[in-house]
Protein backbone atom coordinates (compact mmCIF):
# COMPACT_ATOMS: atom_id res chain seq x y z
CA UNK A 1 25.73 73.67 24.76
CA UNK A 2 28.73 73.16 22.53
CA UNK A 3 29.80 77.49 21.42
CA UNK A 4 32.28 77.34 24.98
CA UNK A 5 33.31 73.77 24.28
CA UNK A 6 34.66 74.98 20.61
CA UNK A 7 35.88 78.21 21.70
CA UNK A 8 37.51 76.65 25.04
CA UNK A 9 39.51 73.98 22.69
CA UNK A 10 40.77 76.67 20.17
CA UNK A 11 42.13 79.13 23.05
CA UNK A 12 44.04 75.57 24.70
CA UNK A 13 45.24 75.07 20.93
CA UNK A 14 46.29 78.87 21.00
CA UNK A 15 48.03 78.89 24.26
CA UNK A 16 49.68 76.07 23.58
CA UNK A 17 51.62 77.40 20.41
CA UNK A 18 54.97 77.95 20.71
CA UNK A 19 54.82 77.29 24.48
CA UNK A 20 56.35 73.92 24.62
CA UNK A 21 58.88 71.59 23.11
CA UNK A 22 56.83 70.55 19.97
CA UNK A 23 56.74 74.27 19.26
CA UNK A 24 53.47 75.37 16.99
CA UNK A 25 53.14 71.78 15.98
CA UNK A 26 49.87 71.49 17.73
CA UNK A 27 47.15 70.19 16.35
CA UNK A 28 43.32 71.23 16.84
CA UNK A 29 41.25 67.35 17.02
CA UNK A 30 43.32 65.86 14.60
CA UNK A 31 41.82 62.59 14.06
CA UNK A 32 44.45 60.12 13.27
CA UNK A 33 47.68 62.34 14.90
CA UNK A 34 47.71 58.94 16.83
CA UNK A 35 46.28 55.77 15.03
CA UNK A 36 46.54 51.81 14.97
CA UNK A 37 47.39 50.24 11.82
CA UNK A 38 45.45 46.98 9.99
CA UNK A 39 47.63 45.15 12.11
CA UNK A 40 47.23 47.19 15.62
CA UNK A 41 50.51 48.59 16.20
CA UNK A 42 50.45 52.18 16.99
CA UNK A 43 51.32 54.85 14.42
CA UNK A 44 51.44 58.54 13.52
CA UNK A 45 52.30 60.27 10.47
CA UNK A 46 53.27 63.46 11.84
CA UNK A 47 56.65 64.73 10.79
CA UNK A 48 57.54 66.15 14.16
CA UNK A 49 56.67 65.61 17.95
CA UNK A 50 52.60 67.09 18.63
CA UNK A 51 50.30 68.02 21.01
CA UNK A 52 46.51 67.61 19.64
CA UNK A 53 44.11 68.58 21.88
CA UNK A 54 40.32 67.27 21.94
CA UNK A 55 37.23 67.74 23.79
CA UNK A 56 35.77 64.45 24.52
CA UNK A 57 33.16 63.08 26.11
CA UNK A 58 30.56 65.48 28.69
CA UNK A 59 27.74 65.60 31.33
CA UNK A 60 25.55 68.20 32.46
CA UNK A 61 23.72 67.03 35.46
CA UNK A 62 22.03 70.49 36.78
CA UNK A 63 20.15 71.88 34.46
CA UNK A 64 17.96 74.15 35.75
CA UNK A 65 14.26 73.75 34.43
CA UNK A 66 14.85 72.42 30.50
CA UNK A 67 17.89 74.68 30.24
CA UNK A 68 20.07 73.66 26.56
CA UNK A 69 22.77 76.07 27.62
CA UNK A 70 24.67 74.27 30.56
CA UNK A 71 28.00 72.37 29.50
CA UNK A 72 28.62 70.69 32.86
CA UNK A 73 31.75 68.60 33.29
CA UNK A 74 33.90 68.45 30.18
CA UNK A 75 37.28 66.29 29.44
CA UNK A 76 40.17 67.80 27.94
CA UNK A 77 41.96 65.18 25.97
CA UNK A 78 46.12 66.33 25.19
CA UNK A 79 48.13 64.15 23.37
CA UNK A 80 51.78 64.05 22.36
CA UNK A 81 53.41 62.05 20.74
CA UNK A 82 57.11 61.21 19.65
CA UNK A 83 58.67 58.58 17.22
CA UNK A 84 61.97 57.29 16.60
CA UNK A 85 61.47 59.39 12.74
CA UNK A 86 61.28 62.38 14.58
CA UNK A 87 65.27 61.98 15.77
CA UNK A 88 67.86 63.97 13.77
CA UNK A 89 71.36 62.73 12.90
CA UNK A 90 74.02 65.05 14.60
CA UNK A 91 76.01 65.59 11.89
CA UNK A 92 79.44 66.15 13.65
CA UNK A 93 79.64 62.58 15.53
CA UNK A 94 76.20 60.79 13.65
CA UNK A 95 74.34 60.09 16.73
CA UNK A 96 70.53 59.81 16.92
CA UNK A 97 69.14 62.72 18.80
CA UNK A 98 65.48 63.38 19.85
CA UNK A 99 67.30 66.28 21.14
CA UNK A 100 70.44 68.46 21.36
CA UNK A 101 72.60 66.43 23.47
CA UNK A 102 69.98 63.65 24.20
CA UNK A 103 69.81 60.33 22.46
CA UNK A 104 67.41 58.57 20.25
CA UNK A 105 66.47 56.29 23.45
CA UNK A 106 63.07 54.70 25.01
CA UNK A 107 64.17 56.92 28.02
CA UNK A 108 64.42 60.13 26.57
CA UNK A 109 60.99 59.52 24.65
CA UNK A 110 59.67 59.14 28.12
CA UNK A 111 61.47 62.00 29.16
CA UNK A 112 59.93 64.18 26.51
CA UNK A 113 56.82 63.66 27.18
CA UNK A 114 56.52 64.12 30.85
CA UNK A 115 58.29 67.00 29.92
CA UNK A 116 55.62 68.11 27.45
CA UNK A 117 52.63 67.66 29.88
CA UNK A 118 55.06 69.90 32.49
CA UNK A 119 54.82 72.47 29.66
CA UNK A 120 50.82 72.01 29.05
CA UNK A 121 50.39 72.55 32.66
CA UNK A 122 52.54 75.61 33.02
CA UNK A 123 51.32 77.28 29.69
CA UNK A 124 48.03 76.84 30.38
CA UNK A 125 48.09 78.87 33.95
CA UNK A 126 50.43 81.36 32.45
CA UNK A 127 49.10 85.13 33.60
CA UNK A 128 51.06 86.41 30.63
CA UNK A 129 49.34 84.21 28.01
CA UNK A 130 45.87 85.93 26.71
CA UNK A 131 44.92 82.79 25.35
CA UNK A 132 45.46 80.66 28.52
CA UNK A 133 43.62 83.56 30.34
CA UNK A 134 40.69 83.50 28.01
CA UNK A 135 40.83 79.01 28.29
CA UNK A 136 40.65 79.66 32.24
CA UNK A 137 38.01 81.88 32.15
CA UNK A 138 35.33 79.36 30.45
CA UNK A 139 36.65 76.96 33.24
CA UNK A 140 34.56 76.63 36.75
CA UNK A 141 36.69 74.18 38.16
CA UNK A 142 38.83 71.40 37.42
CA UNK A 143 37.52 68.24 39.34
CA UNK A 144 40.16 65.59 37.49
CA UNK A 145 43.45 65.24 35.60
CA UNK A 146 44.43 61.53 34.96
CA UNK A 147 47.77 60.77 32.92
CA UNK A 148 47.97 57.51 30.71
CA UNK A 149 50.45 56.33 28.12
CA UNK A 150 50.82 53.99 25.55
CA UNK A 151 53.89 52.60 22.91
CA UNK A 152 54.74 50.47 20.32
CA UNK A 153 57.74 48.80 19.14
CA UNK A 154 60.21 49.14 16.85
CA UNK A 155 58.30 47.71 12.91
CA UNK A 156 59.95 48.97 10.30
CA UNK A 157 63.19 50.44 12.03
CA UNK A 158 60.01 52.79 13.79
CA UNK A 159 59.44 53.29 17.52
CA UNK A 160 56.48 55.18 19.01
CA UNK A 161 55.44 57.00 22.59
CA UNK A 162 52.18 58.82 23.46
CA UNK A 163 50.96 59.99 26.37
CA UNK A 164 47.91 61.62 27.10
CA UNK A 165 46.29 63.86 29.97
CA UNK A 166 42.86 64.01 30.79
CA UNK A 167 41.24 67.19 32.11
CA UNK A 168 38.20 67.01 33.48
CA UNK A 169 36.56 70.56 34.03
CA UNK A 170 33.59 72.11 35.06
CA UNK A 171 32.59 75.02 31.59
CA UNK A 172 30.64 77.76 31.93
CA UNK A 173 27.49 77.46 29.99
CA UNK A 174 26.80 78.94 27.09
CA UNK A 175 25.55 82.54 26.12
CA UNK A 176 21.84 82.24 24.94
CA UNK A 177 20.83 83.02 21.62
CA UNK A 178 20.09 87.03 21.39
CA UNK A 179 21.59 87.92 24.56
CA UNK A 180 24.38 90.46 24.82
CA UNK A 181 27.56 89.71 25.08
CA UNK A 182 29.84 91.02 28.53
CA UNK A 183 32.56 93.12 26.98
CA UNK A 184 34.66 90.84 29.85
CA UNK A 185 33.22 88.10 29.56
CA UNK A 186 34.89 84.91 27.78
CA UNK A 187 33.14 84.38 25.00
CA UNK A 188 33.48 88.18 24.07
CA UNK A 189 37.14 87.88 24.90
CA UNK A 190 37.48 84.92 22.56
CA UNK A 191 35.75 86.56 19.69
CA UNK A 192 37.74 89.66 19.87
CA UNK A 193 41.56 87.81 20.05
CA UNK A 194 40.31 85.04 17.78
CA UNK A 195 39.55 87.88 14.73
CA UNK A 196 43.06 87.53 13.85
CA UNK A 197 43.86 84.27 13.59
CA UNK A 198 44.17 82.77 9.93
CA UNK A 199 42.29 80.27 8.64
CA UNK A 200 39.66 80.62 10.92
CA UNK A 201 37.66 82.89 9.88
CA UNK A 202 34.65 81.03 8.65
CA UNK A 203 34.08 78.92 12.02
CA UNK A 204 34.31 82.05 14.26
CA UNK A 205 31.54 83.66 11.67
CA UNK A 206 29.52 80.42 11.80
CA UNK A 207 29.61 80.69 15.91
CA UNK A 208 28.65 84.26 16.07
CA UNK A 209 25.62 83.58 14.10
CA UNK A 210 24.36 81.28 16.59
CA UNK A 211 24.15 83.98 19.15
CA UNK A 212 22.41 86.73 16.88
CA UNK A 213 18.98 87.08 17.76
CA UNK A 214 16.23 89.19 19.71
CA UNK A 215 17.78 91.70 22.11
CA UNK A 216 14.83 91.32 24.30
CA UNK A 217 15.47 90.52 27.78
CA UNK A 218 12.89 88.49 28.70
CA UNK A 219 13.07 86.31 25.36
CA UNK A 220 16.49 85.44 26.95
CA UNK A 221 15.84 84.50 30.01
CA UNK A 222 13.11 82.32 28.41
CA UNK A 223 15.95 80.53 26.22
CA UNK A 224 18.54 80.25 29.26
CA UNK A 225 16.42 78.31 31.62
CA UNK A 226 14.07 76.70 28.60
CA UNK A 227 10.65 78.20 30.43
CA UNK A 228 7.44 77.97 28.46
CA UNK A 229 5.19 80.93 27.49
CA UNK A 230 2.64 79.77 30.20
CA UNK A 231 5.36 79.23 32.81
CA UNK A 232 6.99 82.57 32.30
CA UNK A 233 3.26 84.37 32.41
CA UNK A 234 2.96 82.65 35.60
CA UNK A 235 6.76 83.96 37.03
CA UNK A 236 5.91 87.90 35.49
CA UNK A 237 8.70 87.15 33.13
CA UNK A 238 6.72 87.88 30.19
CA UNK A 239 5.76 91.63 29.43
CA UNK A 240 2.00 93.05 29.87
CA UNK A 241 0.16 92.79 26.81
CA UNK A 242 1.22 95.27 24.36
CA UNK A 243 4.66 96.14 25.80
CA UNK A 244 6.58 92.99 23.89
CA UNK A 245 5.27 95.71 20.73
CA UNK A 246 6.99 98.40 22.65
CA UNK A 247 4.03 100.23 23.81
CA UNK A 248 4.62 102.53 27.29
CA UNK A 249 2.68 101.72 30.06
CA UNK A 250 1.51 105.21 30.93
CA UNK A 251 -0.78 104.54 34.36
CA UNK A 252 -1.65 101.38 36.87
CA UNK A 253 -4.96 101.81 38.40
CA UNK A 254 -3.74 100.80 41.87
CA UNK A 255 -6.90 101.95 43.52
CA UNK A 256 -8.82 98.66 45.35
CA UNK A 257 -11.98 97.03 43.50
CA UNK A 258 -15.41 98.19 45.03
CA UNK A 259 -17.04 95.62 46.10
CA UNK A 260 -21.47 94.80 45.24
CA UNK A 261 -23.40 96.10 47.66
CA UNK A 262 -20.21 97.75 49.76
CA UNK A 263 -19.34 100.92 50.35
CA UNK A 264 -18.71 103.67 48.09
């Protein structure tokens, strides 16, 4: 219950790039983009304004049988984040901008970041952008999105703004182990658009291997729900003796059993 959850995160990361203000400055759970220091006051070390986006906490209520596969509701943690270092000097007239023609103030850090989570919104349910269509495609619904914000003052000639939305979402569940693969699916999607991407190679290879396994139908069904060997004898799920070997069934005897002492 966790292959969508990574693959979900990376295509928000992907969709993200280049789509907003920060740029490709965004960052994929980058503990400490946003920190406290020994003496509590927020801090970030980031040359530039972000966006790091994390998948945080989860619940799966309806899992049918002993199912391992269901990723319920999920939150969607983006953060950006803006200091005063992050202002350049106009060199014509010296000001302190944050941006061309806006100044190095409280209110224009404010600005920029409802601005950013404008632009997380809008990138993320653009139909030209692959990657948003592959993120929306592991998403059900989406049952929440709460803003919140935090600051701290100027230490060290340094001011800091962060806000962060919350998106609470209902995944898809996972593909069980050994089971193909739709060719339109998601996860098949994500595999195929994330082949390119550098630096990533080894993770993608790492999730793949979690899906290889038996191509057998029934086996998967087993792993989807979690159904025991005696349950799935009971629901015909399991094959006939012999045919899990691949051995044809080549007659039923559908004829009724005489009964002793009946007739002929």
């Amino acid at each position: 219950m966790s292959l969508v959850r990574i693959a979900a995160r990376i295509a928000a990361v992907q969709a993200l790039k280049g789509r907003t203000s920060v740029g490709d400055n965004v960052l994929d759970s980058e503990i400490g983009a946003l920190d406290l220091d020994g003496d509590g006051n927020l801090r970030s070390t980031k040359p530039k304004p972000f966006i790091s986006v994390y998948t945080d906490e989860a619940r799966a209520d309806d899992n049918q049988l002993r199912a391992w596969v269901g990723n319920g509701r999920t939150e969607f943690l983006f953060e950006a984040g803006v200091t005063a270092a992050h202002a350049e000097t106009d060199t014509e007239t010296g000001d302190s901008l944050l941006y061309p023609g806006v100044p190095d103030t409280d209110a224009a850090f404010e600005f920029h970041l409802d601005l950013i989570a404008r632009q997380i919104g809008d990138a993320l349910s653009d139909p030209e952008n692959e990657w948003a269509e592959i993120f929306r495609k592991f998403i059900k619904t989406i049952s929440r999105i709460e803003r919140s914000r935090t600051s701290s003052g100027a230490k060290d000639g340094i001011r800091l703004a962060a806000h962060q939305v919350k998106v609470t979402v209902e995944l898809v569940s996972d593909p069980p182990k050994g089971e193909p693969l739709s060719a339109r699916g998601p996860m098949a999607m994500f595999f195929a658009k994330a082949a390119g991407l550098p630096g990533l190679s080894g993770r993608i290879a790492l999730m793949q291997e979690q899906l290889v396994g038996t191509p057998l139908e029934w086996e998967a069904a087993m792993r989807r729900f979690g159904i025991a060997h005696s349950e799935a004898d009971s629901l015909l799920i399991t094959p006939v003796t012999g045919a899990e070997s691949g051995l044809p069934i080549v007659a039923v005897n559908a004829q009724p059993a005489q009964i002793a002492g009946g007739p002929a």
